[in-house]
C-alpha atoms as a PDB file:
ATOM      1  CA  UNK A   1      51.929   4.798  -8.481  1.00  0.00           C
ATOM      2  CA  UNK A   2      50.135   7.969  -6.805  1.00  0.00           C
ATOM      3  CA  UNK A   3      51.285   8.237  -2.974  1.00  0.00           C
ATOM      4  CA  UNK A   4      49.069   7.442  -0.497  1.00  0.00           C
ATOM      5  CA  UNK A   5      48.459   9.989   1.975  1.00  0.00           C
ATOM      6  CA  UNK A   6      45.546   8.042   3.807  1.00  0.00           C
ATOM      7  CA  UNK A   7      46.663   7.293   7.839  1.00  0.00           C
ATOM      8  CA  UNK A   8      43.852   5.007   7.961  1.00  0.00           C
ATOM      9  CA  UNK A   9      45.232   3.029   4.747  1.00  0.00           C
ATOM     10  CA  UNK A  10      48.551   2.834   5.834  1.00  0.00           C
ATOM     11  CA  UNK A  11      46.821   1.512   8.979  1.00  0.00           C
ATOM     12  CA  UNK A  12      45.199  -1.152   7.603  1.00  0.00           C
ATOM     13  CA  UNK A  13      47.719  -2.362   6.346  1.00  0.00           C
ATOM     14  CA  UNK A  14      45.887  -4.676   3.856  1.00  0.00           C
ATOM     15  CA  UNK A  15      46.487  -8.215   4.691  1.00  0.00           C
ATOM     16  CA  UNK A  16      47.935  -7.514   7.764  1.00  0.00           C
ATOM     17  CA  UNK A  17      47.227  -8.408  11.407  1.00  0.00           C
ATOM     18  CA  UNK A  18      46.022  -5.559  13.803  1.00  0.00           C
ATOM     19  CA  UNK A  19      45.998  -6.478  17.559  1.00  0.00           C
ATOM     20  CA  UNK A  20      42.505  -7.925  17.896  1.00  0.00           C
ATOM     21  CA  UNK A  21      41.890  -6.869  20.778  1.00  0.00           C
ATOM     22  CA  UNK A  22      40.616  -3.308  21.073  1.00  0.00           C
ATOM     23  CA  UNK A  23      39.049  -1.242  18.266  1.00  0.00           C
ATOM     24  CA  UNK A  24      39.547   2.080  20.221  1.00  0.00           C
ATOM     25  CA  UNK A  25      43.518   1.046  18.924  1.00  0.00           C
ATOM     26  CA  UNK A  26      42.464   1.155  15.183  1.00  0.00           C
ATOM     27  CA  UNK A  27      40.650   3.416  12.385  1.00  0.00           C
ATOM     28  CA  UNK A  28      37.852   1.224  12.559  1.00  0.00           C
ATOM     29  CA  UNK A  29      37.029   3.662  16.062  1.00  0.00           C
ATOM     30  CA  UNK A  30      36.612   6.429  13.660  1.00  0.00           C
ATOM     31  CA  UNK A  31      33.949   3.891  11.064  1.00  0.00           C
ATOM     32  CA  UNK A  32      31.646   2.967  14.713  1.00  0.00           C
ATOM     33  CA  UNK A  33      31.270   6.665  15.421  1.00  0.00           C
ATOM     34  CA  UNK A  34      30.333   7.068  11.997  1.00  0.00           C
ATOM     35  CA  UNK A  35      28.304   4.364  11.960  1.00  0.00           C
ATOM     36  CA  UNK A  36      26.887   5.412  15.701  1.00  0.00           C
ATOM     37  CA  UNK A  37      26.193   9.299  14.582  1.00  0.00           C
ATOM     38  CA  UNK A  38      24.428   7.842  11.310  1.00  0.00           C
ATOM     39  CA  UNK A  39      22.226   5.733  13.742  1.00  0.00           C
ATOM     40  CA  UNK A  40      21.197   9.096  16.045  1.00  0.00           C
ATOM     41  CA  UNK A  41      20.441  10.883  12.746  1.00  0.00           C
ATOM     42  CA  UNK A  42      18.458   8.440  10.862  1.00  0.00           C
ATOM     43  CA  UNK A  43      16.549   7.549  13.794  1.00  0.00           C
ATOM     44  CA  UNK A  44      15.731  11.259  15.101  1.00  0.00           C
ATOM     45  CA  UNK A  45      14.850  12.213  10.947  1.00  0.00           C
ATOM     46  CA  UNK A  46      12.507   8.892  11.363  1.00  0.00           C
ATOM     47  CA  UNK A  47      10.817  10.309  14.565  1.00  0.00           C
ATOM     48  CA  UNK A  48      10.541  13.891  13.254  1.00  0.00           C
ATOM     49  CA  UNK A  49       9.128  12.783   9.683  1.00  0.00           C
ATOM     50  CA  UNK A  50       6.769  10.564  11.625  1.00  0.00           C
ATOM     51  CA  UNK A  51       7.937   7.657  10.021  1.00  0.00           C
ATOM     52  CA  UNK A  52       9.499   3.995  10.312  1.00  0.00           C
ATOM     53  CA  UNK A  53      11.942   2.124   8.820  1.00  0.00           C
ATOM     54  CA  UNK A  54      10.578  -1.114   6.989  1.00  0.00           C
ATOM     55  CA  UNK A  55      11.298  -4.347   9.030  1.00  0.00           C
ATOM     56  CA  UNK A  56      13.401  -6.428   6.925  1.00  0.00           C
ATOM     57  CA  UNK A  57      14.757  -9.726   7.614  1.00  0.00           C
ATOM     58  CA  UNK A  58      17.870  -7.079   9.424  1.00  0.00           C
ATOM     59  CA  UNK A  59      15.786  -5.888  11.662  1.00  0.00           C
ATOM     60  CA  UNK A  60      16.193  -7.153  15.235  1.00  0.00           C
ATOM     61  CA  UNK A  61      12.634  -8.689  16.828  1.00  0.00           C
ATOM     62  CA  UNK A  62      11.737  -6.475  20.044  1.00  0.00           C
ATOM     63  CA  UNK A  63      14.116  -3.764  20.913  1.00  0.00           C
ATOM     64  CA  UNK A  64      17.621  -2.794  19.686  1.00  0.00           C
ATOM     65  CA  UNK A  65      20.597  -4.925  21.280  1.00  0.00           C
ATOM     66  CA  UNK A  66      22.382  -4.195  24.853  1.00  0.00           C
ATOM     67  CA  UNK A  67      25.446  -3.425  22.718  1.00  0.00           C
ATOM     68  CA  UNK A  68      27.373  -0.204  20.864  1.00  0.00           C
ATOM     69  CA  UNK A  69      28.002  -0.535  17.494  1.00  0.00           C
ATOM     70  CA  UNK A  70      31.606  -0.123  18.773  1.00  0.00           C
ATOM     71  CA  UNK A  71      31.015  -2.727  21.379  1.00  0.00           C
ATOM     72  CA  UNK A  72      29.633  -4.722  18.291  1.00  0.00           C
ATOM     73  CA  UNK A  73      32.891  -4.164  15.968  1.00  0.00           C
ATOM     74  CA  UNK A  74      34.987  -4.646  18.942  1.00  0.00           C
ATOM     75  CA  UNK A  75      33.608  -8.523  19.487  1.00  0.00           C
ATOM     76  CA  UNK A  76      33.202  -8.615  15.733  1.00  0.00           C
ATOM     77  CA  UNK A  77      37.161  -8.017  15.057  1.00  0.00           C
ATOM     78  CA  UNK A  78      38.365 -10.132  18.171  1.00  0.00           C
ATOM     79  CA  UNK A  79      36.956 -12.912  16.948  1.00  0.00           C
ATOM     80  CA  UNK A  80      36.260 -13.399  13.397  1.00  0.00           C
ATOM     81  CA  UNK A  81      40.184 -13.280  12.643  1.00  0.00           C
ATOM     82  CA  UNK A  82      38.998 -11.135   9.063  1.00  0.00           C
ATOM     83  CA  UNK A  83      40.937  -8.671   8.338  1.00  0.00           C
ATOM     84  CA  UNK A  84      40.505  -4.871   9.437  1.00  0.00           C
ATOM     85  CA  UNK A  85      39.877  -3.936   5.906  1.00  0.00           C
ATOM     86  CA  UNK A  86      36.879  -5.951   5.545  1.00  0.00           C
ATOM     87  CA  UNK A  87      35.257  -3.135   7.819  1.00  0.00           C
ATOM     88  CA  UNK A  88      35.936  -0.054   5.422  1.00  0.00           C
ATOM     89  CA  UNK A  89      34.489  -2.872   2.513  1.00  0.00           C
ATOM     90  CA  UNK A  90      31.659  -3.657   4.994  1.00  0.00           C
ATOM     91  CA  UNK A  91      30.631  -0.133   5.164  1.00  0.00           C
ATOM     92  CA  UNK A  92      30.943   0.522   1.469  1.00  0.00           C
ATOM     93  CA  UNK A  93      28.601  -2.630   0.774  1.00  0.00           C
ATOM     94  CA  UNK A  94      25.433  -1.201   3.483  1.00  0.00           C
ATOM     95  CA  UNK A  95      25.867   2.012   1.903  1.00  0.00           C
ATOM     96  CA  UNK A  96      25.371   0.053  -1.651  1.00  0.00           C
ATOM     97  CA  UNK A  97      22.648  -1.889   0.190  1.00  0.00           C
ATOM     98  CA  UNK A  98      20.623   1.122   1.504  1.00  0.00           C
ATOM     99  CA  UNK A  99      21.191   3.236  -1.580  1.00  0.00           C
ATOM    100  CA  UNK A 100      19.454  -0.447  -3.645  1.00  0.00           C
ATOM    101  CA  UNK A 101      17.182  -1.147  -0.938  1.00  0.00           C
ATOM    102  CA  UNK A 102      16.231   2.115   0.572  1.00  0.00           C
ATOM    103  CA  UNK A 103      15.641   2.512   4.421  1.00  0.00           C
ATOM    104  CA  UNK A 104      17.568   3.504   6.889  1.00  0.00           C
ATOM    105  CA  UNK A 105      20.670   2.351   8.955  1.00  0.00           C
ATOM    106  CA  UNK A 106      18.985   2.473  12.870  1.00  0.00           C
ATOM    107  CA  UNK A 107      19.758   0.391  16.159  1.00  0.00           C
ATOM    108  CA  UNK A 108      17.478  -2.068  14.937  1.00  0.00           C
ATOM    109  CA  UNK A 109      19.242  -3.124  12.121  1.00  0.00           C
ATOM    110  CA  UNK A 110      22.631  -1.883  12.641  1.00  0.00           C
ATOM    111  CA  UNK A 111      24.425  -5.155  14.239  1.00  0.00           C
ATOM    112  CA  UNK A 112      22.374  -7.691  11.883  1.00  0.00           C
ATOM    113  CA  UNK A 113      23.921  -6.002   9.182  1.00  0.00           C
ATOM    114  CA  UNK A 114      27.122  -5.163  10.306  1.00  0.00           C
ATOM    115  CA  UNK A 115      27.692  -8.899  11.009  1.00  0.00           C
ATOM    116  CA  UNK A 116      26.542  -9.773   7.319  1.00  0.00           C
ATOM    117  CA  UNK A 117      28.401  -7.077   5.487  1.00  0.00           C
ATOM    118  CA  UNK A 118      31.649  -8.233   7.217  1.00  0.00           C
ATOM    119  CA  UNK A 119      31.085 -11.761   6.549  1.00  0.00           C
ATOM    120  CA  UNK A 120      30.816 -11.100   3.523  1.00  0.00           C
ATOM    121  CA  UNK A 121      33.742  -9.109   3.039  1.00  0.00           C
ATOM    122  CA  UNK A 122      35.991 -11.735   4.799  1.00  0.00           C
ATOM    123  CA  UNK A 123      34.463 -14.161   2.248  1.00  0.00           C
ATOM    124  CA  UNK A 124      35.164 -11.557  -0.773  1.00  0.00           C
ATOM    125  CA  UNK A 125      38.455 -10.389   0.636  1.00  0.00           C
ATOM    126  CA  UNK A 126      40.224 -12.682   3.030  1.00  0.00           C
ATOM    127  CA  UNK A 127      42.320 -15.633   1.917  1.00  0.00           C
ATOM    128  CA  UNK A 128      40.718 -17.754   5.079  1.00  0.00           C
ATOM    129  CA  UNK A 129      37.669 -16.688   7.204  1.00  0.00           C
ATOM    130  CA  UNK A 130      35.564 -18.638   9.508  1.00  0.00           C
ATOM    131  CA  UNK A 131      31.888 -20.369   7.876  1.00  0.00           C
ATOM    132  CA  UNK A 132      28.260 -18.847   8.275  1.00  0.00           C
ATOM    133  CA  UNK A 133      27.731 -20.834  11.220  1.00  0.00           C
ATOM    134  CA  UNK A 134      30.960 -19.103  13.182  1.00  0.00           C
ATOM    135  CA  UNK A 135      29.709 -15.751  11.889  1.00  0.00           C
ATOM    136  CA  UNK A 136      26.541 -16.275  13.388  1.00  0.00           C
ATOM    137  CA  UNK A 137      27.587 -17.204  17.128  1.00  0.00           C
ATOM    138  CA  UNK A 138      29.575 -14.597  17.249  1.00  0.00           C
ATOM    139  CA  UNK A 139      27.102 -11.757  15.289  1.00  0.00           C
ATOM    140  CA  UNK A 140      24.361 -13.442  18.546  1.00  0.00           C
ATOM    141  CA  UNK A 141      21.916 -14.727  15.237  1.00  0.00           C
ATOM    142  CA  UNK A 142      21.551 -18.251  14.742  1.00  0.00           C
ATOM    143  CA  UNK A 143      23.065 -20.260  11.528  1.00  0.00           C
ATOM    144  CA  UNK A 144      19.488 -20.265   9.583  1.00  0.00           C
ATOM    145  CA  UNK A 145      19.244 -16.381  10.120  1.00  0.00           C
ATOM    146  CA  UNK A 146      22.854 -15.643   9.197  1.00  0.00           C
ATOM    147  CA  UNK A 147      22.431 -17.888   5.739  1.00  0.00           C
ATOM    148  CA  UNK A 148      19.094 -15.766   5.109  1.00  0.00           C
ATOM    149  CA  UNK A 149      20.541 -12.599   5.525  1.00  0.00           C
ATOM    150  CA  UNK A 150      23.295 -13.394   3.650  1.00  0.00           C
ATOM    151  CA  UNK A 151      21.339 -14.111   0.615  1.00  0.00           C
ATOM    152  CA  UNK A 152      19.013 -11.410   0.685  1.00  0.00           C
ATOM    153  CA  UNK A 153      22.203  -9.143   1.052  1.00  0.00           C
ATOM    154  CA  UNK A 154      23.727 -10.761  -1.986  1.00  0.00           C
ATOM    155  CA  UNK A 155      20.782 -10.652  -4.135  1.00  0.00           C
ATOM    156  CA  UNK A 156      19.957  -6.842  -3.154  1.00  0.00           C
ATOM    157  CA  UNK A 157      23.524  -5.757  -4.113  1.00  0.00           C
ATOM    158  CA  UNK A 158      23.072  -8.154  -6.925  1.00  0.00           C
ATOM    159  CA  UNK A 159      26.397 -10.121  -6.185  1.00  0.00           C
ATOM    160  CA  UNK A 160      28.366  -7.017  -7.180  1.00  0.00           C
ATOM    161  CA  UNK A 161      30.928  -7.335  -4.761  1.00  0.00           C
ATOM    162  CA  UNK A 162      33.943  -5.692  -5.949  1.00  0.00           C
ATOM    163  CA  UNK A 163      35.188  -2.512  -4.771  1.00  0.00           C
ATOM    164  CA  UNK A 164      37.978  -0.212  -6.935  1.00  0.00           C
ATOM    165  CA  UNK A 165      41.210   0.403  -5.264  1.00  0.00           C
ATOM    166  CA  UNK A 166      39.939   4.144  -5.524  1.00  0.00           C
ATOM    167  CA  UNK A 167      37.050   3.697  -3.760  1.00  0.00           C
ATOM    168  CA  UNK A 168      38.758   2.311  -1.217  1.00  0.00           C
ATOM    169  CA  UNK A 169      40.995   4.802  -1.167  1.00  0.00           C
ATOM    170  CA  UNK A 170      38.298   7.471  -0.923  1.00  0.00           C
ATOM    171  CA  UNK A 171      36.263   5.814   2.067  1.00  0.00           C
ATOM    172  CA  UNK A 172      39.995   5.608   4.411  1.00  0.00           C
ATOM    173  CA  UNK A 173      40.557   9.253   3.176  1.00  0.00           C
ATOM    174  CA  UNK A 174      36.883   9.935   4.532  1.00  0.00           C
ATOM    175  CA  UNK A 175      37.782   7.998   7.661  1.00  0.00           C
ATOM    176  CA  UNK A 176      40.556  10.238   8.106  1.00  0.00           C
ATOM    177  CA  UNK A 177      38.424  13.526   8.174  1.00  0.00           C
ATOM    178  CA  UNK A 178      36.197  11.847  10.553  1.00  0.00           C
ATOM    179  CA  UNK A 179      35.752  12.728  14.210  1.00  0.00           C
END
């Protein structure tokens, strides 16, 4: 077996427990900064091409939420009990979504689909996770919304869930170039 030179795999520590407390502590600070930068880039390239992002059933009603993406992750991980790999899977499954689907990853969709993705992940990955209805008091949706988006998630990635041990690989190597 090829040695892994990944920090943020040996991190995770797949199957493991991270403290759940804080997600400045973990790699998954380096995936909301991503995730945060991507945001100020796709939504500046929106405003300078004069254009919007399609509403979608991830798209928040009014106005983007009170909180960070990191804020986000950070109630995200201290509560859904899913492991911190189910982040790097939830990232690789919007970037499958968006490159299916088209659009853009902005403030107005970023939590709805953050809280999907991840739920979905624990689902794929985790031995236990908590039920839609959990997910969805904690993601601030209600049960109905997170068993919609759920669906349409599935259906636009076309149930193909699984993710290579090399692709893995390559998204915690990323993580470790970030910042």
């Amino acid at each position: 077996m090829a040695m892994i030179r990944s920090e943020v795999f040996k991190s995770l520590e797949l199957g493991a427990s991270l403290g759940k407390s804080d997600v400045s502590e973990t790699p998954l600070l380096k995936l909301s900064w991503i995730l945060e930068r991507s945001i100020l880039k796709n939504e500046k390239l929106l405003v300078w091409r004069g254009n919007y992002d399609p509403v979608t059933i991830f798209h928040g009603s009014k106005a983007p939420p009170n909180m960070t993406v990191t804020q986000y992750m950070e109630r995200i991980l201290k509560y859904s009990n899913c492991s911190p790999s189910c982040f790097v899977i939830a990232q690789i499954y919007m970037e499958r979504f968006f490159h299916k689907n088209g659009g853009y990853l902005t403030s107005f969709n970023a939590h709805r689909l953050l809280i999907t993705s991840i739920m979905i992940a624990a689902k794929f990955l985790d031995d236990k996770y908590y039920s839609n209805a959990y997910f969805a008091k904690v993601g601030g949706v209600s049960t109905e919304e997170m068993n919609r988006m759920e669906i349409e998630f599935l259906f636009i990635l076309e149930f193909k869930l699984f993710v290579t041990t090399e692709l893995f690989l390559k998204y915690c190597e990323n993580l470790d170039k970030a910042v």
